[in-house]
Every structure is written in C-alpha cells, then in structure tokens.
C-alpha atoms as a PDB file:
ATOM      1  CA  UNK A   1       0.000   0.000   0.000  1.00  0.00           C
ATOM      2  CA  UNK A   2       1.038   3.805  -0.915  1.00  0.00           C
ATOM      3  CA  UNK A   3       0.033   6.775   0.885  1.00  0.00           C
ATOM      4  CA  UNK A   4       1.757   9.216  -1.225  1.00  0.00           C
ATOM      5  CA  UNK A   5      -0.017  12.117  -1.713  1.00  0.00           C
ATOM      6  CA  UNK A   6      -2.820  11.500   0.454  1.00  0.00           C
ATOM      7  CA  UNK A   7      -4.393  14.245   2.508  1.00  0.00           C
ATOM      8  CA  UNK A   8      -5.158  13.986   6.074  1.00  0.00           C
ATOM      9  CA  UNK A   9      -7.777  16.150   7.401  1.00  0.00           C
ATOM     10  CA  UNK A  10      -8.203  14.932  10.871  1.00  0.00           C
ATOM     11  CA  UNK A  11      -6.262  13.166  13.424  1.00  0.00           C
ATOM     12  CA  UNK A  12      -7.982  11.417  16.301  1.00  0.00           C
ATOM     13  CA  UNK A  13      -6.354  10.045  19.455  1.00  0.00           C
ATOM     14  CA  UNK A  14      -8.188   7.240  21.442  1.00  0.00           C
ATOM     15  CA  UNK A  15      -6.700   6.429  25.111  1.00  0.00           C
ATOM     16  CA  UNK A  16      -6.033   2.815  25.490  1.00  0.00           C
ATOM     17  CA  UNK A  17      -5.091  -0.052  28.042  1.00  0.00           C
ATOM     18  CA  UNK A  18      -1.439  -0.022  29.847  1.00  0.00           C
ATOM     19  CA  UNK A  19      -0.286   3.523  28.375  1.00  0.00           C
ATOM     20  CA  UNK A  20      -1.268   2.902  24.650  1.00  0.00           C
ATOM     21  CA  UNK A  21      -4.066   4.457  22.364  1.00  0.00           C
ATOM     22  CA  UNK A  22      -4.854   4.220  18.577  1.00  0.00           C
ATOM     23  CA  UNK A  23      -4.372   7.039  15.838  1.00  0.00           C
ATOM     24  CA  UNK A  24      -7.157   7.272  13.692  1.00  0.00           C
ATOM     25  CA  UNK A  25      -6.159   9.252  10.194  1.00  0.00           C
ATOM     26  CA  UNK A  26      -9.297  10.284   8.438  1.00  0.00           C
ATOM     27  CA  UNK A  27      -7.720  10.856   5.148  1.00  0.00           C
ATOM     28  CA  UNK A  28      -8.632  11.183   1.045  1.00  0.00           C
ATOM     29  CA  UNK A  29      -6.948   7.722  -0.013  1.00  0.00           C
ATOM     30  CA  UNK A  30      -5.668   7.325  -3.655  1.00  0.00           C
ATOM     31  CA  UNK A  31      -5.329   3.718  -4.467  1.00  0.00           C
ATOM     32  CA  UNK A  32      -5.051   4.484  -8.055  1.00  0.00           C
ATOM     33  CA  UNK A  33      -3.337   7.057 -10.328  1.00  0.00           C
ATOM     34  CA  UNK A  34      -4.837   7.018 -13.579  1.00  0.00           C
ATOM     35  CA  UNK A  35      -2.938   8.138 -16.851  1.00  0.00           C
ATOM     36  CA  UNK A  36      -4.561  11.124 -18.078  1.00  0.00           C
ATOM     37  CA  UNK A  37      -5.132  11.714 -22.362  1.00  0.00           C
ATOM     38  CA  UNK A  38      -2.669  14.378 -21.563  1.00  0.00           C
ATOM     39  CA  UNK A  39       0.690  13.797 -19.891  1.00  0.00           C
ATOM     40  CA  UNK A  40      -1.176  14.132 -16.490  1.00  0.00           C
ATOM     41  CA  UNK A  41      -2.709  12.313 -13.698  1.00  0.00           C
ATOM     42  CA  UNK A  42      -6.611  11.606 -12.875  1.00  0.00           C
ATOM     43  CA  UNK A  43      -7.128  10.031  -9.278  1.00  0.00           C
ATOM     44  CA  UNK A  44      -9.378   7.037  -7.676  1.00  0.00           C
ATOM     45  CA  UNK A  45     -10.119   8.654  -4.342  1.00  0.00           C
ATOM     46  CA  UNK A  46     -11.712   7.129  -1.599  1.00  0.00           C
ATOM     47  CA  UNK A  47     -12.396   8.686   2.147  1.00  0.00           C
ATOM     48  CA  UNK A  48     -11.034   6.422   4.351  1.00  0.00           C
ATOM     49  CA  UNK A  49      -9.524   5.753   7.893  1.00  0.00           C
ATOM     50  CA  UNK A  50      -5.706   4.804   8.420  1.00  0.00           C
ATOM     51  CA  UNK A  51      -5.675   3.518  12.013  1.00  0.00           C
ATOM     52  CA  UNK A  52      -2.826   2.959  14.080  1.00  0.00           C
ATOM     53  CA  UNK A  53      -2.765   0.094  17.081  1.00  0.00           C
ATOM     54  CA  UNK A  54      -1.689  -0.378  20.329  1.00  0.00           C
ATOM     55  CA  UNK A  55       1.022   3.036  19.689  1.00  0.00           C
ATOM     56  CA  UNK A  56       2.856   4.246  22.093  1.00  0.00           C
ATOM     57  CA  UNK A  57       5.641   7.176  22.063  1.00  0.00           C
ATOM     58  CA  UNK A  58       3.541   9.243  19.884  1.00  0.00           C
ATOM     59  CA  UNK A  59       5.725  12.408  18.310  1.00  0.00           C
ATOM     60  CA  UNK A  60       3.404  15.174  15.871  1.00  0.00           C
ATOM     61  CA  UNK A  61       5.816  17.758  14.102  1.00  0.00           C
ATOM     62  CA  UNK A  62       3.888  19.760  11.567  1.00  0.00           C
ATOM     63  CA  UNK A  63       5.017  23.279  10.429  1.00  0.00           C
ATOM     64  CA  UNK A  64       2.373  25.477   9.137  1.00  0.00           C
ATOM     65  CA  UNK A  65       4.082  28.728   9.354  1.00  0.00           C
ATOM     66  CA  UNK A  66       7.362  27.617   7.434  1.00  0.00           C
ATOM     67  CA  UNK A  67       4.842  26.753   4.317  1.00  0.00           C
ATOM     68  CA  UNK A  68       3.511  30.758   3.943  1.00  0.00           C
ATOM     69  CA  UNK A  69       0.439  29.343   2.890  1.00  0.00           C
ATOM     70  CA  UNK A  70      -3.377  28.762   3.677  1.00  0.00           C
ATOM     71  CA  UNK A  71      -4.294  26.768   6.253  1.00  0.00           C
ATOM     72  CA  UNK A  72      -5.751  22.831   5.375  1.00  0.00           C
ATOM     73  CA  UNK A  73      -5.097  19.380   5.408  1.00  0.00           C
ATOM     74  CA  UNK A  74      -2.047  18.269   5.508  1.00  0.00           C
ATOM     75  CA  UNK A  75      -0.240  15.677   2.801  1.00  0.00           C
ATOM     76  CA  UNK A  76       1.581  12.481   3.388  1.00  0.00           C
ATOM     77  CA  UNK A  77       4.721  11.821   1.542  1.00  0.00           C
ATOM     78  CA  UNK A  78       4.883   8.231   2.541  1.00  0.00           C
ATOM     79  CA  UNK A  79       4.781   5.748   5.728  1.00  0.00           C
ATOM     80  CA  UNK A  80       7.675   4.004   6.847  1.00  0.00           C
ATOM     81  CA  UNK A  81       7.506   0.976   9.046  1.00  0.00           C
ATOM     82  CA  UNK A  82      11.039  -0.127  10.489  1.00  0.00           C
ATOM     83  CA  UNK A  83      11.743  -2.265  13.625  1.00  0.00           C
ATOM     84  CA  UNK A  84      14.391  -1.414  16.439  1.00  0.00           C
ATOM     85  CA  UNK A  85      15.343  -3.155  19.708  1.00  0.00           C
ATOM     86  CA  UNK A  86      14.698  -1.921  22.862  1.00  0.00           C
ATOM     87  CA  UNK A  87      15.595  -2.818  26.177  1.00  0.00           C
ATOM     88  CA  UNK A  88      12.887  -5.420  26.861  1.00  0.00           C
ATOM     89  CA  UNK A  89      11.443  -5.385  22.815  1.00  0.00           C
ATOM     90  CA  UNK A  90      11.668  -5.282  19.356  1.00  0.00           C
ATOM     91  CA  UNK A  91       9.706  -2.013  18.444  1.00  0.00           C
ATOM     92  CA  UNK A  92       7.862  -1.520  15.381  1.00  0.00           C
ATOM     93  CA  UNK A  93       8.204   2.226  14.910  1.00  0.00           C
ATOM     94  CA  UNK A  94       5.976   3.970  11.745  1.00  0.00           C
ATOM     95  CA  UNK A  95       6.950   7.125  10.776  1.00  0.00           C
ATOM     96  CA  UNK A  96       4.525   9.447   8.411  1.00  0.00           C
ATOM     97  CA  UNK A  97       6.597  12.016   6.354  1.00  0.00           C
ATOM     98  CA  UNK A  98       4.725  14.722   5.140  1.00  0.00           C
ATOM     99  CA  UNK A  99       5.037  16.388   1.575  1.00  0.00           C
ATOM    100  CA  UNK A 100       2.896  19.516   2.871  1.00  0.00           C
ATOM    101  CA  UNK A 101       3.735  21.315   4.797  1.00  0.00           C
ATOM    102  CA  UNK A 102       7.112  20.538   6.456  1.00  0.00           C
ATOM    103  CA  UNK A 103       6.431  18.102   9.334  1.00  0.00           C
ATOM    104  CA  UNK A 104       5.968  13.979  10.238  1.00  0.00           C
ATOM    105  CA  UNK A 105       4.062  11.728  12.753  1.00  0.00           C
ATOM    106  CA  UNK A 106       5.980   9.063  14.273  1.00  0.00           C
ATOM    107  CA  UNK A 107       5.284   6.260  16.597  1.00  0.00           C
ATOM    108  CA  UNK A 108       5.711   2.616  17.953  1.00  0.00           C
ATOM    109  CA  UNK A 109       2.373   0.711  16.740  1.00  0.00           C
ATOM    110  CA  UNK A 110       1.501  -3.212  17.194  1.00  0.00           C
ATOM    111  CA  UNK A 111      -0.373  -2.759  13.419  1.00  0.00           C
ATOM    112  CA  UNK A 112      -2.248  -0.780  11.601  1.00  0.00           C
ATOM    113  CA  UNK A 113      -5.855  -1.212   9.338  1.00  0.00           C
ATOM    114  CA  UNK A 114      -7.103   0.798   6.486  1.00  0.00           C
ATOM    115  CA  UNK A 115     -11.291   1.144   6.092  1.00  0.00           C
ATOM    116  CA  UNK A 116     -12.652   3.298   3.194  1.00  0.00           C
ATOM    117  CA  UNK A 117     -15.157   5.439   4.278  1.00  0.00           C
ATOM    118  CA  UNK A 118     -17.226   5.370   0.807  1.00  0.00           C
ATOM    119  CA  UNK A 119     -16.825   4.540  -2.254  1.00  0.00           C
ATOM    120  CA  UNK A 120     -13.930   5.824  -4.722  1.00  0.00           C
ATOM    121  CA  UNK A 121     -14.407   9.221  -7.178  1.00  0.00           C
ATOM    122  CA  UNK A 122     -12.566  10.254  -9.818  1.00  0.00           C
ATOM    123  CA  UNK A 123     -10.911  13.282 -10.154  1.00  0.00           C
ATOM    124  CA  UNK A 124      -8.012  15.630 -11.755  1.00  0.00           C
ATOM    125  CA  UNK A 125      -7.074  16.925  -8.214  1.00  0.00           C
ATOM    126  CA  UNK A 126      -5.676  14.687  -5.105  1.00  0.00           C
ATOM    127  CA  UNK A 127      -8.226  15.348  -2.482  1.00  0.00           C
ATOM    128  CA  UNK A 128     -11.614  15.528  -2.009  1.00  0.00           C
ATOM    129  CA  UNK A 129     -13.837  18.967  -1.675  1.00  0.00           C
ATOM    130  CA  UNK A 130     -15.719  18.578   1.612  1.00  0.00           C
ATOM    131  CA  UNK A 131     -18.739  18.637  -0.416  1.00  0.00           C
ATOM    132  CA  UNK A 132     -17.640  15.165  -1.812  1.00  0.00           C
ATOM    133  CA  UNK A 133     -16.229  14.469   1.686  1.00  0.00           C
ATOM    134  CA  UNK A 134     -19.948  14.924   3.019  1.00  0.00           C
ATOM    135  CA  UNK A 135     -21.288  12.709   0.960  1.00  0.00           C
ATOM    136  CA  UNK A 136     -19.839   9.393   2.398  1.00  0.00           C
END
C-alpha cells in the first residue's frame, strides 16, 4: 500500500489499556493514479480511515508557518515501518513524512488497518472537496 499524496484532514487520538491508544487518520486515499489523455494524472479517491494500534511514544511535528500558505489538510509523503530493539522489545516504529507542509508523525504501533469510508471518485485533483467528503 502507498500513501503518497494523500491528505489527512483529521487526526484522532483514542486512550487505550497499559499507556497505549490508537491514531485514527481520516484521510482522502488514492489507491489508483490514472494516466490522463494528456501527460497528467486523474485520481481514484476514496475517504477512508488509516488507524494505528496499540502506539505508544507518539511524536506530531507539523510546520504550518514555514509553508507561507493557507491553512488545510495536511499531505503524506509516505509511511515508513522499520523495527528497532529496545531494552525489553523489538519495536515496530511507523513514521509518516509529510510532503505539505514541512512536518511527520511518528510512533511505535503493534499494526495498523485501512477502512474506506465510501466509495472511490474520480478526479483531476488529489483530495476531495468537503462537499464530496460529506457525501460518504
């Protein structure tokens, strides 16, 4: 699975058992880029929610000022999932670059799930309007 280019418009943090939670993304998924006539892109776009398990050691860096632009949603770059020992553990440790604006999310997690929120659109831009957001 890519993320790339994906836009996250909320982030939700659930408390959990024993110190951990889950991270709920609700983001505008693209599972598809589509070859345009041109020598562009059209999208497959579905709402959906990324959600993060058992995470602990939870780390948000997102910098809106440095950008000089509008607020909104921010953009993933990609999701990287590495392992690293610990004392008592092997972590799994995600980390969410962003693309826009200058930032990334980064965390221990036991797993993760991804469930679209409606069905896919099509479109020439990488997000969805919240009008089309609504609609799910």
């Amino acid at each position: 699975m890519t993320w790339h280019d994906n836009h996250v418009h909320a982030l939700r943090i659930i408390e959990g058992e024993h110190g951990t939670g889950t991270v709920i993304l609700d983001i505008d998924h693209i599972p598809e880029w589509l070859p345009d006539e041109g020598s562009g892109f059209r999208f497959r776009i579905a709402r959906a929610d990324l959600t993060f398990l058992g995470v602990t050691s939870l780390k948000f860096a997102l910098d809106c000022a440095a950008a000089s632009a509008a607020l909104g949603p921010f953009s993933l770059h990609a999701i990287e999932r590495r392992t690293e020992p610990r004392e008592r553990y092997i972590a799994t440790v995600g980390t969410l670059r962003l693309n826009w604006p200058v930032g990334e999310i980064s965390f221990e997690a036991t797993g993760f799930e991804q469930r679209l929120v409606a069905e896919p659109i099509v479109t020439g831009r990488q997000w969805l309007t919240e009008q089309e957001r609504s609609a799910a």
